[in-house]
PDB file of N, CA and C in Angstrom:
ATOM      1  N   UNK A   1      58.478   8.433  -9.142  1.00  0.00           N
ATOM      2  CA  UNK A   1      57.888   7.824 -10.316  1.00  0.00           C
ATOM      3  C   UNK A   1      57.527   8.900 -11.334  1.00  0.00           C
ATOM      4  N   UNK A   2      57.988   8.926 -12.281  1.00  0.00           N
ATOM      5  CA  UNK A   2      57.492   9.855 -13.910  1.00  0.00           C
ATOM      6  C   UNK A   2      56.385   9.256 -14.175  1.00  0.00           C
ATOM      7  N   UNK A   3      55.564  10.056 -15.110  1.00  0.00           N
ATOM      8  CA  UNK A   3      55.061   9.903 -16.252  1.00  0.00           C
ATOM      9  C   UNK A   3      55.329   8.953 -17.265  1.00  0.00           C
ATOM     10  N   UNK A   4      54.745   8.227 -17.713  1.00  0.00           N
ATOM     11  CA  UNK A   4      55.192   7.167 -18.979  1.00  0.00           C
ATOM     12  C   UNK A   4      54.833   8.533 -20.069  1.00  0.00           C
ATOM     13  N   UNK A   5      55.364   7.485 -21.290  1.00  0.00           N
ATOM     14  CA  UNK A   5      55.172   8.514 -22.763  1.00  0.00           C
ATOM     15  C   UNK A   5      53.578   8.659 -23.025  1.00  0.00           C
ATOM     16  N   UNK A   6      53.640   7.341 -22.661  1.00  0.00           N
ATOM     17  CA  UNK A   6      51.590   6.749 -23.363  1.00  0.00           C
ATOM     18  C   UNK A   6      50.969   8.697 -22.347  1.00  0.00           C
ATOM     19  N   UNK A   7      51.247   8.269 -20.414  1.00  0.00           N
ATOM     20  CA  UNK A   7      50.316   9.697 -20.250  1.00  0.00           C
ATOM     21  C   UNK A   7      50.777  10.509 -20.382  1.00  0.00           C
ATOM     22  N   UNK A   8      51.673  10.770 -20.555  1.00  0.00           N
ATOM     23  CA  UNK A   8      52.337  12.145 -21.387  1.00  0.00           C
ATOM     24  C   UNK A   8      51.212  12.721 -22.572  1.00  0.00           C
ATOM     25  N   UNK A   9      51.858  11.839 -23.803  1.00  0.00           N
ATOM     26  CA  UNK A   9      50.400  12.156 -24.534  1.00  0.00           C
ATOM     27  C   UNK A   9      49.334  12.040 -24.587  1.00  0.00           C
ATOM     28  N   UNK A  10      48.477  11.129 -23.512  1.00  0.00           N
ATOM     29  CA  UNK A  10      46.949  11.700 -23.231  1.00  0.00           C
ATOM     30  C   UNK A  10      46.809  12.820 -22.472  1.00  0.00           C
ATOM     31  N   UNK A  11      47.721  13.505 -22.303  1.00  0.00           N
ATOM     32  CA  UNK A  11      47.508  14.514 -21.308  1.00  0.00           C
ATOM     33  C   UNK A  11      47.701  15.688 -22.543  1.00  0.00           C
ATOM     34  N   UNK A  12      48.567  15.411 -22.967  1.00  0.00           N
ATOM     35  CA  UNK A  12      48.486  16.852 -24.080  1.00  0.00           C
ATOM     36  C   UNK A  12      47.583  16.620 -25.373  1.00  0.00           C
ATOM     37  N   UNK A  13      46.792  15.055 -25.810  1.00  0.00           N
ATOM     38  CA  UNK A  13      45.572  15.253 -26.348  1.00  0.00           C
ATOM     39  C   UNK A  13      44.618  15.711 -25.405  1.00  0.00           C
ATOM     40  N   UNK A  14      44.480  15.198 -24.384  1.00  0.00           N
ATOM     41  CA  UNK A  14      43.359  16.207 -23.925  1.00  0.00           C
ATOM     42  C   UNK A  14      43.674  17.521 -23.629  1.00  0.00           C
ATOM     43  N   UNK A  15      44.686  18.176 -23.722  1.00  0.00           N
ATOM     44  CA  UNK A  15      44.609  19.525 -23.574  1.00  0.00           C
ATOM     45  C   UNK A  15      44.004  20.007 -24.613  1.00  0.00           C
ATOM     46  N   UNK A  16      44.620  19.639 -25.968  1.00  0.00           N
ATOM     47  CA  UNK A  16      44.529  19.919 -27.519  1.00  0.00           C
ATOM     48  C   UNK A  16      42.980  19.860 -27.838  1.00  0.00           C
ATOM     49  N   UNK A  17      42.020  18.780 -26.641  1.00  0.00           N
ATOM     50  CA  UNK A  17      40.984  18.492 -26.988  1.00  0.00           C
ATOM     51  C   UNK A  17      40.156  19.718 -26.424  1.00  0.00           C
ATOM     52  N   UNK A  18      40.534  20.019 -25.315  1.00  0.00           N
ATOM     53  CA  UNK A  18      40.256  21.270 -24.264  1.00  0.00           C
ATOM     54  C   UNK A  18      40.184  22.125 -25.105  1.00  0.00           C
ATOM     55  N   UNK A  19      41.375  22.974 -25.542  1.00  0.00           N
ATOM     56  CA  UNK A  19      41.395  24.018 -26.143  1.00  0.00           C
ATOM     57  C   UNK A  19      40.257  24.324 -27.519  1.00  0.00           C
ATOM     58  N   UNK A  20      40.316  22.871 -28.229  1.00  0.00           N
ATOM     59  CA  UNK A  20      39.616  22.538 -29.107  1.00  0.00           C
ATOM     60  C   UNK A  20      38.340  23.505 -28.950  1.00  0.00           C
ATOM     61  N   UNK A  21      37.658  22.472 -27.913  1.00  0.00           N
ATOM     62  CA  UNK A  21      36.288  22.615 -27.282  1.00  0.00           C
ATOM     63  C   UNK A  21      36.068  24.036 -27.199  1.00  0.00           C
ATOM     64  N   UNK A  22      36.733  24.721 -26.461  1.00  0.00           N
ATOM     65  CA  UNK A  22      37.005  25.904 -25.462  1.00  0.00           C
ATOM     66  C   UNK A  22      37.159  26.731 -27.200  1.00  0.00           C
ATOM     67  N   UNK A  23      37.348  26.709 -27.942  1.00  0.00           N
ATOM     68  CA  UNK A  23      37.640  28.111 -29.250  1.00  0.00           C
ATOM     69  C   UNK A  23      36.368  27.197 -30.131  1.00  0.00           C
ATOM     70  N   UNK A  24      35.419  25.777 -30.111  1.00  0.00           N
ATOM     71  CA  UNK A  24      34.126  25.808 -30.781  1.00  0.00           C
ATOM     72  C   UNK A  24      33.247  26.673 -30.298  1.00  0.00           C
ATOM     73  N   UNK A  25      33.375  26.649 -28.780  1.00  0.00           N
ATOM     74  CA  UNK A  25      32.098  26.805 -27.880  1.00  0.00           C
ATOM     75  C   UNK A  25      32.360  28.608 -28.690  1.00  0.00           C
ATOM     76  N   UNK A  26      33.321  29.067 -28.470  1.00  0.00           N
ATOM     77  CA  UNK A  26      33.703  30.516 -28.414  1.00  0.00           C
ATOM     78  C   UNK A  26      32.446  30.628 -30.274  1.00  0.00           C
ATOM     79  N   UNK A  27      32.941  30.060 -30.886  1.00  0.00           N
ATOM     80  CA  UNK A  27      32.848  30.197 -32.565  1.00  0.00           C
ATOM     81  C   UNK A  27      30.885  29.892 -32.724  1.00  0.00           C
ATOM     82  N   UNK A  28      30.528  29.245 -31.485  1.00  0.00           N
ATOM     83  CA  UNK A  28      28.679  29.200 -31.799  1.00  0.00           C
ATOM     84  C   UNK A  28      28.754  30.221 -30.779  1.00  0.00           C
ATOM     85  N   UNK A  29      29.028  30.598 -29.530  1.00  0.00           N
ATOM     86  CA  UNK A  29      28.442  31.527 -29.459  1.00  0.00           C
ATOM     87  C   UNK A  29      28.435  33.062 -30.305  1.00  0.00           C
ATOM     88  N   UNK A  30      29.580  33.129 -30.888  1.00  0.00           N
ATOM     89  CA  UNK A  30      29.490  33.925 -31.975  1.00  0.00           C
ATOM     90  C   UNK A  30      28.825  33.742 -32.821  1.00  0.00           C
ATOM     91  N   UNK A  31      28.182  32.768 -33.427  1.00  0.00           N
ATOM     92  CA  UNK A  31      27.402  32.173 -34.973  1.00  0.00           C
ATOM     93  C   UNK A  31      25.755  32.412 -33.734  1.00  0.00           C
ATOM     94  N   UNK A  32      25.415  32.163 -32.627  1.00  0.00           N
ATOM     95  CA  UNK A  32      24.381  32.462 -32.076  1.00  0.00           C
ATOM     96  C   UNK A  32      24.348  33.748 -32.170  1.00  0.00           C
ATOM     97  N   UNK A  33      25.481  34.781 -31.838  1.00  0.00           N
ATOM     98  CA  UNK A  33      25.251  36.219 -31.751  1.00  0.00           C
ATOM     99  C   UNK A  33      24.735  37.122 -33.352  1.00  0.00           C
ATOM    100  N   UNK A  34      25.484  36.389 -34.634  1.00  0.00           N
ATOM    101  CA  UNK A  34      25.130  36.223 -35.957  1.00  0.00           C
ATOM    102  C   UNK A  34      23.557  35.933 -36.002  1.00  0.00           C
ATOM    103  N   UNK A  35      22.802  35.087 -35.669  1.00  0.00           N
ATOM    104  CA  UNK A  35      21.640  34.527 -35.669  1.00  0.00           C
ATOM    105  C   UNK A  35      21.024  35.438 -35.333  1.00  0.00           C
ATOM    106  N   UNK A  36      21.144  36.116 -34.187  1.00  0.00           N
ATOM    107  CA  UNK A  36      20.311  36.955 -33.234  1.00  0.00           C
ATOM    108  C   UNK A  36      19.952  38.224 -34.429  1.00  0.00           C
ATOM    109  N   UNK A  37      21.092  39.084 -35.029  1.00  0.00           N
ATOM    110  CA  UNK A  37      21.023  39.961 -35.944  1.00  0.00           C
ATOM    111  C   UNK A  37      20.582  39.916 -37.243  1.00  0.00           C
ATOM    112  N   UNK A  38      20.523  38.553 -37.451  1.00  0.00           N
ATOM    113  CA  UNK A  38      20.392  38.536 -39.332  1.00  0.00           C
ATOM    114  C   UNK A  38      19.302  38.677 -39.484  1.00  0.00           C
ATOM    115  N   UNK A  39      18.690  39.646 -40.619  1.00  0.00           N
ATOM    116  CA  UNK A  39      17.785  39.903 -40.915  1.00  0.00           C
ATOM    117  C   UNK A  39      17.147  38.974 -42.837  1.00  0.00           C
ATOM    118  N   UNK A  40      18.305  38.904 -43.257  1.00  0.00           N
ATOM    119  CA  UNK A  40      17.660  38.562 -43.909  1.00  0.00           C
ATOM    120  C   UNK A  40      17.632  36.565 -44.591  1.00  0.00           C
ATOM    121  N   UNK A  41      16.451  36.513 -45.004  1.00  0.00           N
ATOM    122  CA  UNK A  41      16.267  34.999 -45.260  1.00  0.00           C
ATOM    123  C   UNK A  41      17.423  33.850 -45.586  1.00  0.00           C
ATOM    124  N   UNK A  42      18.044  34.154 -46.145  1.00  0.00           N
ATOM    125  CA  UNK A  42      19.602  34.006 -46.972  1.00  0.00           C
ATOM    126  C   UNK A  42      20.626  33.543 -45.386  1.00  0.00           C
ATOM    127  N   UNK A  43      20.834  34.767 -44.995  1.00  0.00           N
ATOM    128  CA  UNK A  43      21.695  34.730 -43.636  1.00  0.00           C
ATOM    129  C   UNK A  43      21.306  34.156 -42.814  1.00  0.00           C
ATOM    130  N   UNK A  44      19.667  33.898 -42.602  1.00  0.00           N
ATOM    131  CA  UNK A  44      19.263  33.331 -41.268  1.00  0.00           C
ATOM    132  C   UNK A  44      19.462  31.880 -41.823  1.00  0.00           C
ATOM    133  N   UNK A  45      19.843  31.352 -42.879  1.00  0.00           N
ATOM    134  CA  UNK A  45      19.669  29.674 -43.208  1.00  0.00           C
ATOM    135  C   UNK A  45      20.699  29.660 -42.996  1.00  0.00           C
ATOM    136  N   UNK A  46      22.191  30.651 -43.453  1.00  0.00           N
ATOM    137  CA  UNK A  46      23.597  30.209 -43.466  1.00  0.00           C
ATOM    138  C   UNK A  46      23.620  30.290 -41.944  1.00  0.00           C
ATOM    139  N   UNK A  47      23.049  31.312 -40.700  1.00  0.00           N
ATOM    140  CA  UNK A  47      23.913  30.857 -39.571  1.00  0.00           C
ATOM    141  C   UNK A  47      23.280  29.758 -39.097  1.00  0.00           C
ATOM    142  N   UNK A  48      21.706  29.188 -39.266  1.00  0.00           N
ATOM    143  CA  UNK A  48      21.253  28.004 -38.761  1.00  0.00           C
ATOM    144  C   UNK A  48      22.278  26.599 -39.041  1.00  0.00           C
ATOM    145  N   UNK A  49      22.642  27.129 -40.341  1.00  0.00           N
ATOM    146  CA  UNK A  49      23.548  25.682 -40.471  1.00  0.00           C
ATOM    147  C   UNK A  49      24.977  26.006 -39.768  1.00  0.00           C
ATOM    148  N   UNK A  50      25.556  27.290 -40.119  1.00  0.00           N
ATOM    149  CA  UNK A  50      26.495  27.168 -39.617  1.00  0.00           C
ATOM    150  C   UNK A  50      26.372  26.805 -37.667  1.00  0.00           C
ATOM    151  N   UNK A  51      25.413  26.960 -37.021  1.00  0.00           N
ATOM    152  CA  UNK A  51      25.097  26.295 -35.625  1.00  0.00           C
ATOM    153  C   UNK A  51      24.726  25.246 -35.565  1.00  0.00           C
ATOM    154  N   UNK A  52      24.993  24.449 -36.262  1.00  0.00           N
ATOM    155  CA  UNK A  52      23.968  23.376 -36.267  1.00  0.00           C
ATOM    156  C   UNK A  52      25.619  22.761 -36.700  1.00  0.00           C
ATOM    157  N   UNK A  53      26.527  22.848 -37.620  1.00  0.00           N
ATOM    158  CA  UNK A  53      27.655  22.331 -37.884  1.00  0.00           C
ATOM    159  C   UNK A  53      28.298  22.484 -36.427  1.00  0.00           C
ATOM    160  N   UNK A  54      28.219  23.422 -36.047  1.00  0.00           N
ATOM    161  CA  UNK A  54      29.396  23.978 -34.855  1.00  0.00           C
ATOM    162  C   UNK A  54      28.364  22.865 -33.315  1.00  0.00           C
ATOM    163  N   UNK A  55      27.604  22.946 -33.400  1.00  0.00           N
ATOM    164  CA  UNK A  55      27.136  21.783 -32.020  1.00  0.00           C
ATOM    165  C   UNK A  55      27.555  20.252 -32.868  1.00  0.00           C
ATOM    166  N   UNK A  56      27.335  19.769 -33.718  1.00  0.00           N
ATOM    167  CA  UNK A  56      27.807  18.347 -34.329  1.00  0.00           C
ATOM    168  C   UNK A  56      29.079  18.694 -34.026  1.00  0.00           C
ATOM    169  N   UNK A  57      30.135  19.420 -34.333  1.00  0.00           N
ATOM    170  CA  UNK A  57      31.343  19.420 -33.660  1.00  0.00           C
ATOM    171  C   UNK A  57      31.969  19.473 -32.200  1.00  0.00           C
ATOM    172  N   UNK A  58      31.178  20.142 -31.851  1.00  0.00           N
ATOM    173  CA  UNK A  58      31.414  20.552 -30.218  1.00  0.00           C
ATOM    174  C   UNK A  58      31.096  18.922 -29.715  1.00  0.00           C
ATOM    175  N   UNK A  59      29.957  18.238 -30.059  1.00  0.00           N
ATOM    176  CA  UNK A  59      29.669  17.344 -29.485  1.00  0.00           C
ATOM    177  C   UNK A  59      30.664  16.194 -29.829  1.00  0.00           C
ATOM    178  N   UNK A  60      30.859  16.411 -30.899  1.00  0.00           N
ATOM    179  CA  UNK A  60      31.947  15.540 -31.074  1.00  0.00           C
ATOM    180  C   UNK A  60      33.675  15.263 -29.965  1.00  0.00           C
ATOM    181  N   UNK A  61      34.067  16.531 -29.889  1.00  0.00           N
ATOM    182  CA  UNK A  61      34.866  17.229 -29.098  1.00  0.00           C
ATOM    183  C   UNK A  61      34.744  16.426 -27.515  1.00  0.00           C
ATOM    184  N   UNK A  62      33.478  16.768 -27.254  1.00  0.00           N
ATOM    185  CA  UNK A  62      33.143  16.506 -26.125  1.00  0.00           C
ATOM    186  C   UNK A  62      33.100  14.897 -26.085  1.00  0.00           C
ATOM    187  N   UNK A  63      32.668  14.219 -26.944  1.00  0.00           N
ATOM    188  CA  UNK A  63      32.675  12.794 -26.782  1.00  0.00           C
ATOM    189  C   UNK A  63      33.601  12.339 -26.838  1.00  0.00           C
ATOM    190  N   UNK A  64      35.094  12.665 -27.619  1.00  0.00           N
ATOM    191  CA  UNK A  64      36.041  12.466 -27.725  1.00  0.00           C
ATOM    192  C   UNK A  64      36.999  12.532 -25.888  1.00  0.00           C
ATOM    193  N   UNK A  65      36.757  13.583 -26.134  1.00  0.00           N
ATOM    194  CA  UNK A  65      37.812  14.004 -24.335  1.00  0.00           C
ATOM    195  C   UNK A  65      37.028  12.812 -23.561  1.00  0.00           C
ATOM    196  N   UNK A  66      35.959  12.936 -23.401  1.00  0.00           N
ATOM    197  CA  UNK A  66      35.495  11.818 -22.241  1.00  0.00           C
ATOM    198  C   UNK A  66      35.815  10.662 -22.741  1.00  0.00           C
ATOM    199  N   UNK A  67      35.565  10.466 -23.737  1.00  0.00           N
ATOM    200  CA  UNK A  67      36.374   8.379 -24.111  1.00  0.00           C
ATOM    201  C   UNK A  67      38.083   8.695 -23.668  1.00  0.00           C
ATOM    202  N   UNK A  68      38.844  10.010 -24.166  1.00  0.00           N
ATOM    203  CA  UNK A  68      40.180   9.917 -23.163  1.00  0.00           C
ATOM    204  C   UNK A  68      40.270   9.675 -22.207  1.00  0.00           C
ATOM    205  N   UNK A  69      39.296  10.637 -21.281  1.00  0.00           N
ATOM    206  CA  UNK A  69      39.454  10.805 -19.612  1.00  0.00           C
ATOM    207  C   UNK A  69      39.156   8.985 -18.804  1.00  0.00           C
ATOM    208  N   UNK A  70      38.103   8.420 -19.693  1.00  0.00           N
ATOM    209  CA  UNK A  70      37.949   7.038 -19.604  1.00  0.00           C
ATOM    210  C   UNK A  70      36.691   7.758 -18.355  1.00  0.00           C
ATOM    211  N   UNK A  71      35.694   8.556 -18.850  1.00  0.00           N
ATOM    212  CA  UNK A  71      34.629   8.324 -18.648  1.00  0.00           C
ATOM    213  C   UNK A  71      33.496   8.040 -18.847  1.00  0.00           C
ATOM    214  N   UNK A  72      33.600   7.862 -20.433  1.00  0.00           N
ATOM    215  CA  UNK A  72      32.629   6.934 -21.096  1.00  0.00           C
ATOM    216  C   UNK A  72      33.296   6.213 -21.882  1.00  0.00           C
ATOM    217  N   UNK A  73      32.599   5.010 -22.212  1.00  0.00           N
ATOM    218  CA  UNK A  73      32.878   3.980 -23.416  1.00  0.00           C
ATOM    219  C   UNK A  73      32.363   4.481 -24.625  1.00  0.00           C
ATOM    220  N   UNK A  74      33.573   4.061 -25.452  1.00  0.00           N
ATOM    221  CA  UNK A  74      33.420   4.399 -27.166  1.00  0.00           C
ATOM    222  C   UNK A  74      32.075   4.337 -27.421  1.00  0.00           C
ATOM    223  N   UNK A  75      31.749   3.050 -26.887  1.00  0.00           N
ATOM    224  CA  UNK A  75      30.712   2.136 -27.912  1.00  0.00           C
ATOM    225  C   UNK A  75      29.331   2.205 -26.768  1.00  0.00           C
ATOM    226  N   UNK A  76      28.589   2.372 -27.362  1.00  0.00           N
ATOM    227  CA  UNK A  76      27.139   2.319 -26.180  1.00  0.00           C
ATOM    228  C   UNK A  76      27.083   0.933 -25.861  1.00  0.00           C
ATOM    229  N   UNK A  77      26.755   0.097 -24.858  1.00  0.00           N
ATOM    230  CA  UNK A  77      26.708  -1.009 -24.200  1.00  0.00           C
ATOM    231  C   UNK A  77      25.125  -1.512 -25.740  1.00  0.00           C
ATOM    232  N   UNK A  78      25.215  -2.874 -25.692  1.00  0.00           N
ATOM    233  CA  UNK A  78      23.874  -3.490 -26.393  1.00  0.00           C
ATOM    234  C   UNK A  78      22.446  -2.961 -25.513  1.00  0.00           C
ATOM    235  N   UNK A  79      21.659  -3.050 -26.328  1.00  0.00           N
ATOM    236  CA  UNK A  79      20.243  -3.065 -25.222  1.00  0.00           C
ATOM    237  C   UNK A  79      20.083  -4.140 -24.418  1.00  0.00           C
ATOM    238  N   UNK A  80      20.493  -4.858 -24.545  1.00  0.00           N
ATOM    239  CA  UNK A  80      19.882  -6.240 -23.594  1.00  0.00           C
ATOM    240  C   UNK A  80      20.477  -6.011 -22.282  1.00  0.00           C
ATOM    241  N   UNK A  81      21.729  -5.662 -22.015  1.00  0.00           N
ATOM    242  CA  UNK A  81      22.452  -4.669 -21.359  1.00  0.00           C
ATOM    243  C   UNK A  81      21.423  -3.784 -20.158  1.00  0.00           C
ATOM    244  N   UNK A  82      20.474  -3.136 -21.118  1.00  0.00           N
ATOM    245  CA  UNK A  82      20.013  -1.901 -19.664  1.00  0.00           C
ATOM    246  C   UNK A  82      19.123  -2.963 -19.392  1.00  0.00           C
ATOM    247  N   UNK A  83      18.514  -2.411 -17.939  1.00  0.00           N
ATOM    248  CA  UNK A  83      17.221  -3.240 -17.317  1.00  0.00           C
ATOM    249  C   UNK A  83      15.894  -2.820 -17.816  1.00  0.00           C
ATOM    250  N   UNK A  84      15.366  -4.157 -18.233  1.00  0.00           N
ATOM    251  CA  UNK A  84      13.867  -3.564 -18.497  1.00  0.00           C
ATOM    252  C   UNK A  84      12.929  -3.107 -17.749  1.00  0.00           C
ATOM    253  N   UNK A  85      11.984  -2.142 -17.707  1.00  0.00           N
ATOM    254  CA  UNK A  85      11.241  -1.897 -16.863  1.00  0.00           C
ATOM    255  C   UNK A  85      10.072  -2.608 -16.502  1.00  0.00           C
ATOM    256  N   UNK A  86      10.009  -2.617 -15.551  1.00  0.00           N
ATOM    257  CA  UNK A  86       8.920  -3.690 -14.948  1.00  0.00           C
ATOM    258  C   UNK A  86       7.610  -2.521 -15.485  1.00  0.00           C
ATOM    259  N   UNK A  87       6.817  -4.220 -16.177  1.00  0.00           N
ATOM    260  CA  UNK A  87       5.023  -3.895 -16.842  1.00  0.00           C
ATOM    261  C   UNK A  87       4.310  -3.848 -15.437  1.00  0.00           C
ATOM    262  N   UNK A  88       3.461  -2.576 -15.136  1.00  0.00           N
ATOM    263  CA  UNK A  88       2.405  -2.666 -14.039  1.00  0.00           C
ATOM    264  C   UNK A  88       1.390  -3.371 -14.391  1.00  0.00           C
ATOM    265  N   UNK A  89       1.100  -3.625 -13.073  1.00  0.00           N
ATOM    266  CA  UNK A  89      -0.257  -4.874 -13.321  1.00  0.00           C
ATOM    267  C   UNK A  89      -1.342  -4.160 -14.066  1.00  0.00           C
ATOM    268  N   UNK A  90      -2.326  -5.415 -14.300  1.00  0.00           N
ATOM    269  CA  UNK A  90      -3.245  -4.707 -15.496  1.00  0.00           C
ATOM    270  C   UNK A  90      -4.420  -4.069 -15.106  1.00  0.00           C
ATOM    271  N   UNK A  91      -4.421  -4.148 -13.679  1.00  0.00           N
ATOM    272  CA  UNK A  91      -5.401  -3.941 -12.808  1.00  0.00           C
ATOM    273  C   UNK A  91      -5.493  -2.420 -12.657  1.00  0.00           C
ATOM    274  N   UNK A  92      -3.941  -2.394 -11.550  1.00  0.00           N
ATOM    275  CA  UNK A  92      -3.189  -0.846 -11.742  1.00  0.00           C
ATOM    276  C   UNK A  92      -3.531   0.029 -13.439  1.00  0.00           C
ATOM    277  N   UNK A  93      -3.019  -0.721 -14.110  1.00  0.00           N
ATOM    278  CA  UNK A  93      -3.502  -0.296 -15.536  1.00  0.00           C
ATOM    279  C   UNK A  93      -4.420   0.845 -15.959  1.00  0.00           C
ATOM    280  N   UNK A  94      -5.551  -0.477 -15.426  1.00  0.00           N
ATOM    281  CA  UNK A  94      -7.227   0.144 -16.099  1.00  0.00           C
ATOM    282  C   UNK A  94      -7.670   0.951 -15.294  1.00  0.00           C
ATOM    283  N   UNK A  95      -7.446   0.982 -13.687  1.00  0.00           N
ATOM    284  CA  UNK A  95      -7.653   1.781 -12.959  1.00  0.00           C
ATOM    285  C   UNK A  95      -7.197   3.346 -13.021  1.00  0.00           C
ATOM    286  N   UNK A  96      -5.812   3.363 -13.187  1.00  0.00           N
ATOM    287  CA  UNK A  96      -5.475   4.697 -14.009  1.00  0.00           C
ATOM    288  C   UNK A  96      -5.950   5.325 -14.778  1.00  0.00           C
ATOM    289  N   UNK A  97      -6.307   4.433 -16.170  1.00  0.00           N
ATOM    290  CA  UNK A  97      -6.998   4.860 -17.329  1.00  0.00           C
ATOM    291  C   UNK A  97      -8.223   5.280 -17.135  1.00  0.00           C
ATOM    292  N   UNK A  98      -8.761   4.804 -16.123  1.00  0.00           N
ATOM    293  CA  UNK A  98     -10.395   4.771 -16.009  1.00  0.00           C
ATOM    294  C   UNK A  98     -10.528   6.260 -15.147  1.00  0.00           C
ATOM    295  N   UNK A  99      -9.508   6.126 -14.455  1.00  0.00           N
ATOM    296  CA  UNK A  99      -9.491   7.785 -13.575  1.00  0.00           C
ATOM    297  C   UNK A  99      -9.143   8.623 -13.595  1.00  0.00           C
ATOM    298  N   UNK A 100      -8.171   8.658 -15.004  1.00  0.00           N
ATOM    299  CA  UNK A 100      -8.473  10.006 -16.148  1.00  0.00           C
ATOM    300  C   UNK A 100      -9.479  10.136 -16.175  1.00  0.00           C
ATOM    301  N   UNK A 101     -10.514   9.067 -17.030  1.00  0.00           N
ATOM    302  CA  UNK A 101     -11.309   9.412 -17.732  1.00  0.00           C
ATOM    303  C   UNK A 101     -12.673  10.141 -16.775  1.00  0.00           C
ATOM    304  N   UNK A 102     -12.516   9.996 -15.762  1.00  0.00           N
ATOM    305  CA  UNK A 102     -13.363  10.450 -14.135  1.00  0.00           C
ATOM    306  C   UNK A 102     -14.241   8.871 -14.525  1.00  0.00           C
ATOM    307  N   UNK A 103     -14.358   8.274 -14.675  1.00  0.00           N
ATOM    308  CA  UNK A 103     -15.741   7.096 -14.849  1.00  0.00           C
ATOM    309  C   UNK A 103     -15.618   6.165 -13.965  1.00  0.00           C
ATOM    310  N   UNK A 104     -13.877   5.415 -14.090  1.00  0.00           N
ATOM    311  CA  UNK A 104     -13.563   4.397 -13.493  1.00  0.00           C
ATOM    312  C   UNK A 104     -13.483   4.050 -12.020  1.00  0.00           C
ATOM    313  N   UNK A 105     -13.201   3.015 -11.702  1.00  0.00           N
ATOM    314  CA  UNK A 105     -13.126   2.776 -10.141  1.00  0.00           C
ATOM    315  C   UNK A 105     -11.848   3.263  -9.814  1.00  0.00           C
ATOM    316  N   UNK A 106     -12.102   3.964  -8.554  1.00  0.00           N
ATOM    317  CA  UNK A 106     -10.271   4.434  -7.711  1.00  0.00           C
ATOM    318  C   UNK A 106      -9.601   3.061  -7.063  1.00  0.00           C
ATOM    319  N   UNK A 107      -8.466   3.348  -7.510  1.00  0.00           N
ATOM    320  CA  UNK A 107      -7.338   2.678  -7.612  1.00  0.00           C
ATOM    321  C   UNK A 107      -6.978   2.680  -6.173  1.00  0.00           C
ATOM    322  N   UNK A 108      -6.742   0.648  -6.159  1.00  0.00           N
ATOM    323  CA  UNK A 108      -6.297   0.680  -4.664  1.00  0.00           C
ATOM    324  C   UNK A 108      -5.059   0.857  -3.904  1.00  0.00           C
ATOM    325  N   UNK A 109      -5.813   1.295  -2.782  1.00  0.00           N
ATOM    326  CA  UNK A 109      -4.320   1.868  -1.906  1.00  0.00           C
ATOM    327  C   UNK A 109      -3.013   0.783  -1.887  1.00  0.00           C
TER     328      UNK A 109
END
């Protein structure tokens, strides 16, 4: 059995995406090594942004390959979606609060 065309080319976008990644990461840690040295006011704003452009990209990069690899979804699921967390009783509650404060009654076992 071959390869179809379709994974053919997800395989060489994600390389393309790889490499991508792999020469940003290279380009902030250089713009971090820039940061480290600049002395003056001027330079320290241009490499803040220029790091600050280069992680919005990287991250991008990175979100991209994983929606290829099909380990995350494009789209974040709705909220209704995650589980809500269960409200502790109100009892539990005040008892907590109260035993910060050292005043309150200890909370039962």
């Amino acid at each position: 059995m071959g390869k179809t065309r379709n994974q053919t080319n997800e395989i060489s976008a994600a390389m393309q995406l790889r490499l991508e990644l792999q020469s940003t990461n290279q380009a902030l840690r250089h713009a971090y090594d820039k940061f480290n040295f600049a002395c003056e006011p001027e330079l320290v704003d241009a490499c803040v942004y220029e790091i600050s452009s280069l992680k919005a990209r990287y991250d991008y990069l990175l979100r991209k390959l994983k929606e290829l690899s099909g380990h995350s979804p494009a789209v974040r699921p709705a909220a209704a979606a995650q589980p809500a967390s269960p409200t502790p009783p109100e009892d539990l509650v005040t008892c907590v609060a109260a035993a910060i404060l050292k005043g309150g009654p200890a909370c039962p076992s």
